[in-house]
Every structure is written in C-alpha cells, then in structure tokens.
Protein backbone atom coordinates (compact mmCIF):
# COMPACT_ATOMS: atom_id res chain seq x y z
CA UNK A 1 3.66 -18.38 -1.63
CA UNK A 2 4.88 -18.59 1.86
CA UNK A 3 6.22 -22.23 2.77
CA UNK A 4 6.81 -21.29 6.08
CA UNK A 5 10.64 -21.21 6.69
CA UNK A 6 12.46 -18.24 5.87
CA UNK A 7 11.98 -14.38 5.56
CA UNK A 8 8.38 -13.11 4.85
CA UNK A 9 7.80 -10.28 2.72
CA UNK A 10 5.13 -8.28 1.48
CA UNK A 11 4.47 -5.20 -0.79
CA UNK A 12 2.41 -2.86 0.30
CA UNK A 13 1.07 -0.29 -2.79
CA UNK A 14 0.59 2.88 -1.90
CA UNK A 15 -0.88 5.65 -3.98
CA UNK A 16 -1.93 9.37 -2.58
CA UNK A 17 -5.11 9.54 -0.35
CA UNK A 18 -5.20 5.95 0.21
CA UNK A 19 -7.07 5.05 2.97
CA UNK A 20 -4.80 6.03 5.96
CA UNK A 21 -6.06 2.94 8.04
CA UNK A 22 -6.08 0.55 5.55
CA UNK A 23 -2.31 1.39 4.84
CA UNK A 24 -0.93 2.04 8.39
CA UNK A 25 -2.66 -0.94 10.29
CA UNK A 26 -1.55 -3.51 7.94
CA UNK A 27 2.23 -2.08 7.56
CA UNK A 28 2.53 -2.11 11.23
CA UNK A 29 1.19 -5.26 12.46
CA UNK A 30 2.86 -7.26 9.74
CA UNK A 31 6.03 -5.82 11.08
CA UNK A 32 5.11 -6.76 14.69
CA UNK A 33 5.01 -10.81 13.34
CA UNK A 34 8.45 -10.45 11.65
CA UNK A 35 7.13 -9.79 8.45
CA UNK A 36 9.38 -7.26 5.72
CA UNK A 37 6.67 -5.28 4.44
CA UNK A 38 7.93 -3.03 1.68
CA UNK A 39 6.10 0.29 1.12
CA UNK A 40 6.55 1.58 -2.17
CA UNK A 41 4.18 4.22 -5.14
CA UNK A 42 5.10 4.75 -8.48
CA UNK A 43 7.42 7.30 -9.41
CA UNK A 44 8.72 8.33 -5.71
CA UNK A 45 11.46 6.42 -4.15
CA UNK A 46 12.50 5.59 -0.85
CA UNK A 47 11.81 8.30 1.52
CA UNK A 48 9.36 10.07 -0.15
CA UNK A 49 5.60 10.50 1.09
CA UNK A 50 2.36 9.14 0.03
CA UNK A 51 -0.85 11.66 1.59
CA UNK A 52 -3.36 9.36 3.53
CA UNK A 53 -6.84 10.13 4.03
CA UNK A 54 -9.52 9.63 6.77
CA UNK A 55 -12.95 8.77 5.14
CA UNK A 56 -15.50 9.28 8.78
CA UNK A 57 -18.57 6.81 8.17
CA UNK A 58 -21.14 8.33 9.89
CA UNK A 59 -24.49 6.82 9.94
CA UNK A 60 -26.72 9.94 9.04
CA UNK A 61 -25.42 10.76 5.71
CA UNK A 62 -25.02 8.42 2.98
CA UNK A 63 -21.61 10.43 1.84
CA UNK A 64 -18.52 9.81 3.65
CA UNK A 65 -16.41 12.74 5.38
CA UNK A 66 -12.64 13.03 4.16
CA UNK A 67 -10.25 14.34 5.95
CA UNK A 68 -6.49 14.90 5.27
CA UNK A 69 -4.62 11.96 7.22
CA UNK A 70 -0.83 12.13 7.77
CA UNK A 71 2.16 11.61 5.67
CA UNK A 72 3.31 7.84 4.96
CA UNK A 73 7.16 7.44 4.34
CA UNK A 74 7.89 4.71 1.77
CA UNK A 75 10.56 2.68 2.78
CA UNK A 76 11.34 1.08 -0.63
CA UNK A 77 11.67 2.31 -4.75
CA UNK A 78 8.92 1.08 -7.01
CA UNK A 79 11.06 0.62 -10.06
CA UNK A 80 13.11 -1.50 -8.03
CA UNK A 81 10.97 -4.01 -6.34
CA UNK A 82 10.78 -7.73 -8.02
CA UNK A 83 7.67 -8.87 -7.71
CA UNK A 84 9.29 -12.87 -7.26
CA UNK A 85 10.78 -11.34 -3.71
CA UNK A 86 7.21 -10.74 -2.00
CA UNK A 87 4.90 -13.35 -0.45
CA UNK A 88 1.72 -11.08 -1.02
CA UNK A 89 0.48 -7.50 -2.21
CA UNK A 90 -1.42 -5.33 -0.51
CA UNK A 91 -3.72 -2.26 -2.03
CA UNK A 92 -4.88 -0.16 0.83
CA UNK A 93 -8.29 1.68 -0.34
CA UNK A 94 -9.27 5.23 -0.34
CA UNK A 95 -8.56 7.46 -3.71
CA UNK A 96 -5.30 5.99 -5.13
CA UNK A 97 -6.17 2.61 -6.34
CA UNK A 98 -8.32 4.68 -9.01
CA UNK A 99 -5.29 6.02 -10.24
CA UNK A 100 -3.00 3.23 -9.63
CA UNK A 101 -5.17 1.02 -12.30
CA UNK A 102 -4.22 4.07 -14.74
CA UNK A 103 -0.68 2.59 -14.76
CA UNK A 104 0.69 0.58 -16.91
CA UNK A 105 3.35 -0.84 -14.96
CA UNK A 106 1.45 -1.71 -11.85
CA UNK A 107 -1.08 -3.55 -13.96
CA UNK A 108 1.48 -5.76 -14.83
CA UNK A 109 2.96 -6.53 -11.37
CA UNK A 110 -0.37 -7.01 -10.00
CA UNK A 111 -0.99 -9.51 -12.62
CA UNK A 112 2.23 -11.26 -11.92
CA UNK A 113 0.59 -11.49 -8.86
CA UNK A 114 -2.76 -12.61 -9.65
C-alpha cells in the first residue's frame, strides 16, 4: 500500500454499463489530489469506450430506472497493467461487474489484490 511518498496510483475497472457515477466521480476526484488513476476493461485498449449507465432511484417503485449514460474513454490497456504498480482497485457498480467476475483474468488480478 501507499507509504506516503511518491506517485499514487490506482486502477479503476471498468466494464460496459457500469454505473456512470460510480466510475466518473471517483476517476475525477482522485485526479484532482494528484492521484494516476488508470482506467482500463478487458479486451479494449487505450482509447476505446466503456458505455455507462444511469440507474434513477426513485422512491415509488421498488425497480430502478436505467438510462444510457455517456461514453468513458479508457486511458490505459488491460493486458498491460501490473497489478504491483497500483496502490488500490476500484470496481464501479452498475451491470459490468456481473460480467467482469466471468473472467478469468480479472479474477486473478483482483485476487492479487485481495
């Protein structure tokens, strides 16, 4: 972990329709403490888009609203991350950590990090 002195970094795993707030609020306000917060998704590379979605909570239905959300640019290639480079993970919400945990290969890096 973090011993204070130095670069920060953190991986940010992003999937389609993950939550769109749970993915953009964390990516930028790491970034506006100095923190290198890689955005990356299995099998697209650096430049490529993950969908977000909007889930509305509303208080008279039990269900909750989705609507399409915007298009987030990762800024980094999953196959070449190293999971020893990053301080912490984080797994926005939404629809793609159900299909993230399909995946072999991001099993094992969020192991390495557990």
């Amino acid at each position: 972990m973090w011993s204070g002195k130095g670069e920060r970094r953190v991986l940010l795993l992003c999937g389609d329709y993950m939550e769109d707030h749970e993915a953009m609020v964390p990516f930028q306000t790491l970034q506006a403490y100095g923190v290198t917060i890689d955005a990356v998704c299995p099998g697209k590379k650096v430049g490529d888009y993950c969908r977000t979605a909007i889930h509305q909570h509303t208080s008279a239905h039990q269900t909750h609203p989705e609507s399409r959300g915007q298009n987030f640019a990762l800024n980094a290639t999953f196959d070449d991350i190293e999971y020893s480079n990053y301080d912490g993970i984080i797994i926005p919400g939404g629809r793609s950590p159900e299909y993230l945990a399909m995946d072999a290969l991001v099993l094992q890096l969020v192991n390495k990090f557990a």
